[in-house]
C-alpha atoms as a PDB file:
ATOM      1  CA  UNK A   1      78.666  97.463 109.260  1.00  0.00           C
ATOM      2  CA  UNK A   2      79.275  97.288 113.208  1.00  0.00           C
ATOM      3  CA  UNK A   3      82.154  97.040 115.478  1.00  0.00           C
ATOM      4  CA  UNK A   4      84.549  93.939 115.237  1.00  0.00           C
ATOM      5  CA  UNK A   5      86.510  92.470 118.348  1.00  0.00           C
ATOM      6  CA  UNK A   6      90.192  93.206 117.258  1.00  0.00           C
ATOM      7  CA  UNK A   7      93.172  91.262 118.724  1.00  0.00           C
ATOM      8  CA  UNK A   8      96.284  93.367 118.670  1.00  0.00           C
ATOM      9  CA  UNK A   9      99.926  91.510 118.543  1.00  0.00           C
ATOM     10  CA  UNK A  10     102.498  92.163 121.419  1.00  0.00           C
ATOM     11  CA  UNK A  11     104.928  94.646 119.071  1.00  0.00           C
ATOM     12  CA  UNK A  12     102.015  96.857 118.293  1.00  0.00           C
ATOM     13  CA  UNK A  13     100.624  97.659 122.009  1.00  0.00           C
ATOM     14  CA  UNK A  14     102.500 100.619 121.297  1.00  0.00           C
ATOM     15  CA  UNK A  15      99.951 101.855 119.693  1.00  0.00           C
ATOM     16  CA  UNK A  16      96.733 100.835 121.542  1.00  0.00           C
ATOM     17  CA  UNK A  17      98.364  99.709 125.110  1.00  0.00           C
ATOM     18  CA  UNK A  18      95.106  96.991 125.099  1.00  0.00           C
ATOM     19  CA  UNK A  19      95.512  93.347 123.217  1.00  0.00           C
ATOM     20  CA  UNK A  20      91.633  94.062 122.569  1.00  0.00           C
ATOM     21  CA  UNK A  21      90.504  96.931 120.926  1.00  0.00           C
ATOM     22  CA  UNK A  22      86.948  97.187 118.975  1.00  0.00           C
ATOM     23  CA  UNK A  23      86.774  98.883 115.231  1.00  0.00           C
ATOM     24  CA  UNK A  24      84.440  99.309 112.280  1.00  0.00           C
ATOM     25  CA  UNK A  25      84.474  98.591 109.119  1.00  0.00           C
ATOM     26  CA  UNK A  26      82.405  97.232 106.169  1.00  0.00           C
ATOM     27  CA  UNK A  27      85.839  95.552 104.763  1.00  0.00           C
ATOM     28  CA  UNK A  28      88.777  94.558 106.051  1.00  0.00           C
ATOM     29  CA  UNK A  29      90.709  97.859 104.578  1.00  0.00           C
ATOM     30  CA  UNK A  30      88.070 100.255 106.339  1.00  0.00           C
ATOM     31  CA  UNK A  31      88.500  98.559 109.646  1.00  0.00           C
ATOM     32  CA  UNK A  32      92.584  99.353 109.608  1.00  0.00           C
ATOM     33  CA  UNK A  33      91.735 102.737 109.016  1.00  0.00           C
ATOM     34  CA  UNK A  34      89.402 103.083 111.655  1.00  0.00           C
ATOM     35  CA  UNK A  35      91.591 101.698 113.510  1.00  0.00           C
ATOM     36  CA  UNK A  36      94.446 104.235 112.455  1.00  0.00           C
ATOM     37  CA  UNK A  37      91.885 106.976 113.480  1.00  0.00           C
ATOM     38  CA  UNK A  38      91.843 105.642 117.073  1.00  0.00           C
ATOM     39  CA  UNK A  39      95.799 104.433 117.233  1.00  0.00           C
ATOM     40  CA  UNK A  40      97.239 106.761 114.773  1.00  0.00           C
ATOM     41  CA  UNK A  41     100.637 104.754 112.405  1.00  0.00           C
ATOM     42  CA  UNK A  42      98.650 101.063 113.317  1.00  0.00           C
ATOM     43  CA  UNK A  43      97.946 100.819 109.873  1.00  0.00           C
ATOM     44  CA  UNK A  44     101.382 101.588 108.327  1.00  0.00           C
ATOM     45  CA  UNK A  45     102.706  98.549 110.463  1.00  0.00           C
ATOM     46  CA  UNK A  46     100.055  96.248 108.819  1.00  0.00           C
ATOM     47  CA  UNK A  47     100.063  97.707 105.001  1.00  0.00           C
ATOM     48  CA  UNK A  48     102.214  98.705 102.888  1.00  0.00           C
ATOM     49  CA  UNK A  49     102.448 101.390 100.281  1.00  0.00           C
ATOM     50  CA  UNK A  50     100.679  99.578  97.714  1.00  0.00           C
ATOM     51  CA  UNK A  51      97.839  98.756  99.945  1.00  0.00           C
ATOM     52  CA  UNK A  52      98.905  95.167 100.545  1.00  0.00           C
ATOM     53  CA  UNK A  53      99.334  93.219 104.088  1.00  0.00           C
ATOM     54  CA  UNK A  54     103.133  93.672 105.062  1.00  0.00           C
ATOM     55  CA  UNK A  55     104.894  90.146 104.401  1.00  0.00           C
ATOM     56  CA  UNK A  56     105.555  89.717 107.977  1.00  0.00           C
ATOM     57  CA  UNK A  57     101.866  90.329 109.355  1.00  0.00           C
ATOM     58  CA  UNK A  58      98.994  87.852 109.417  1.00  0.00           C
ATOM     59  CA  UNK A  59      95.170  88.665 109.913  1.00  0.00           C
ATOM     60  CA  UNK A  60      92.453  86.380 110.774  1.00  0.00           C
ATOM     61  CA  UNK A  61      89.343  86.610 110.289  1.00  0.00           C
ATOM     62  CA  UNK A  62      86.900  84.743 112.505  1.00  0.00           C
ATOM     63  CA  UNK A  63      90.043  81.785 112.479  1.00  0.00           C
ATOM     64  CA  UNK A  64      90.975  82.548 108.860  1.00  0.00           C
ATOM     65  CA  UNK A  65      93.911  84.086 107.375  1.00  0.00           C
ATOM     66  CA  UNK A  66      93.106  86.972 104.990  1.00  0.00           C
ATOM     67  CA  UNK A  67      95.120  88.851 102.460  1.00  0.00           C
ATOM     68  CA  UNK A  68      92.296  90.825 100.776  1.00  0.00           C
ATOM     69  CA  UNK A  69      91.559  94.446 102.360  1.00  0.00           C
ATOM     70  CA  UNK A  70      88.143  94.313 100.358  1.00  0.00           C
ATOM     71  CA  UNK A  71      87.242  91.377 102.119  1.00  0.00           C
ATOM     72  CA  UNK A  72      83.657  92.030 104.080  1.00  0.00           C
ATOM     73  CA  UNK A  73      83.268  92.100 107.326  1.00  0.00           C
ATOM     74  CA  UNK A  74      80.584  91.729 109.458  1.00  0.00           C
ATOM     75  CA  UNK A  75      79.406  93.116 112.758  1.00  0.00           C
ATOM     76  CA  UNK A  76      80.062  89.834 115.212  1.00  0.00           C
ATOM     77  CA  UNK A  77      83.249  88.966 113.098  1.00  0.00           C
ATOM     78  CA  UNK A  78      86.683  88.862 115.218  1.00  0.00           C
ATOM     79  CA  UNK A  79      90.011  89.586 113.726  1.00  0.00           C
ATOM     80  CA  UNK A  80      93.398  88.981 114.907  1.00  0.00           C
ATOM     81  CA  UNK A  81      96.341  90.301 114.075  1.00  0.00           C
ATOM     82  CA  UNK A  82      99.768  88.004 114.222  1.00  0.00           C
ATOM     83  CA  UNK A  83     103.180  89.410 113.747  1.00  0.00           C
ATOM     84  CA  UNK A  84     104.852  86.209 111.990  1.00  0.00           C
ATOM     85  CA  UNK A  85     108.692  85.739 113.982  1.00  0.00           C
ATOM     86  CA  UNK A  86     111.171  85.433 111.735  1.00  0.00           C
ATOM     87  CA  UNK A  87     115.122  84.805 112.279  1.00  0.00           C
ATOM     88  CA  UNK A  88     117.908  82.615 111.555  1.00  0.00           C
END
């Protein structure tokens, strides 16, 4: 486990004020919490109740989308975080 290069989407600066932040994590899940430590509600943007991404949020994974929290990560990994647009 080591720190991963996080890219944070434009409607959740809120939280961190920085489009890169670092966090650990040996899976994908553990990493949103650590991040939730630092940039407390982060996570509740990003997963739902039932521990799932939210519909409307992607994450990437060194370039590839990911929908599995138990996914493992590793210390040079990067992950980005989209917020998919939506509208009629």
């Amino acid at each position: 486990m080591g720190r991963c290069q996080v890219s944070i989407p434009g409607p959740l600066l809120s939280y961190t004020k920085q489009r890169q932040v670092t966090a650990e994590g040996a899976t994908l899940g553990a990493l949103l919490q650590d991040l939730d430590r630092h940039y407390p509600g982060i996570r509740f943007r990003m997963v739902d109740e039932q521990d799932r991404v939210r519909p409307h949020m992607r994450i990437f994974i060194n370039g590839a989308q990911v929908m599995d929290l138990g996914i493992a990560l590793g210390p040079a990994d990067t992950v980005h975080i989209v917020q998919a647009l939506s509208g009629g």
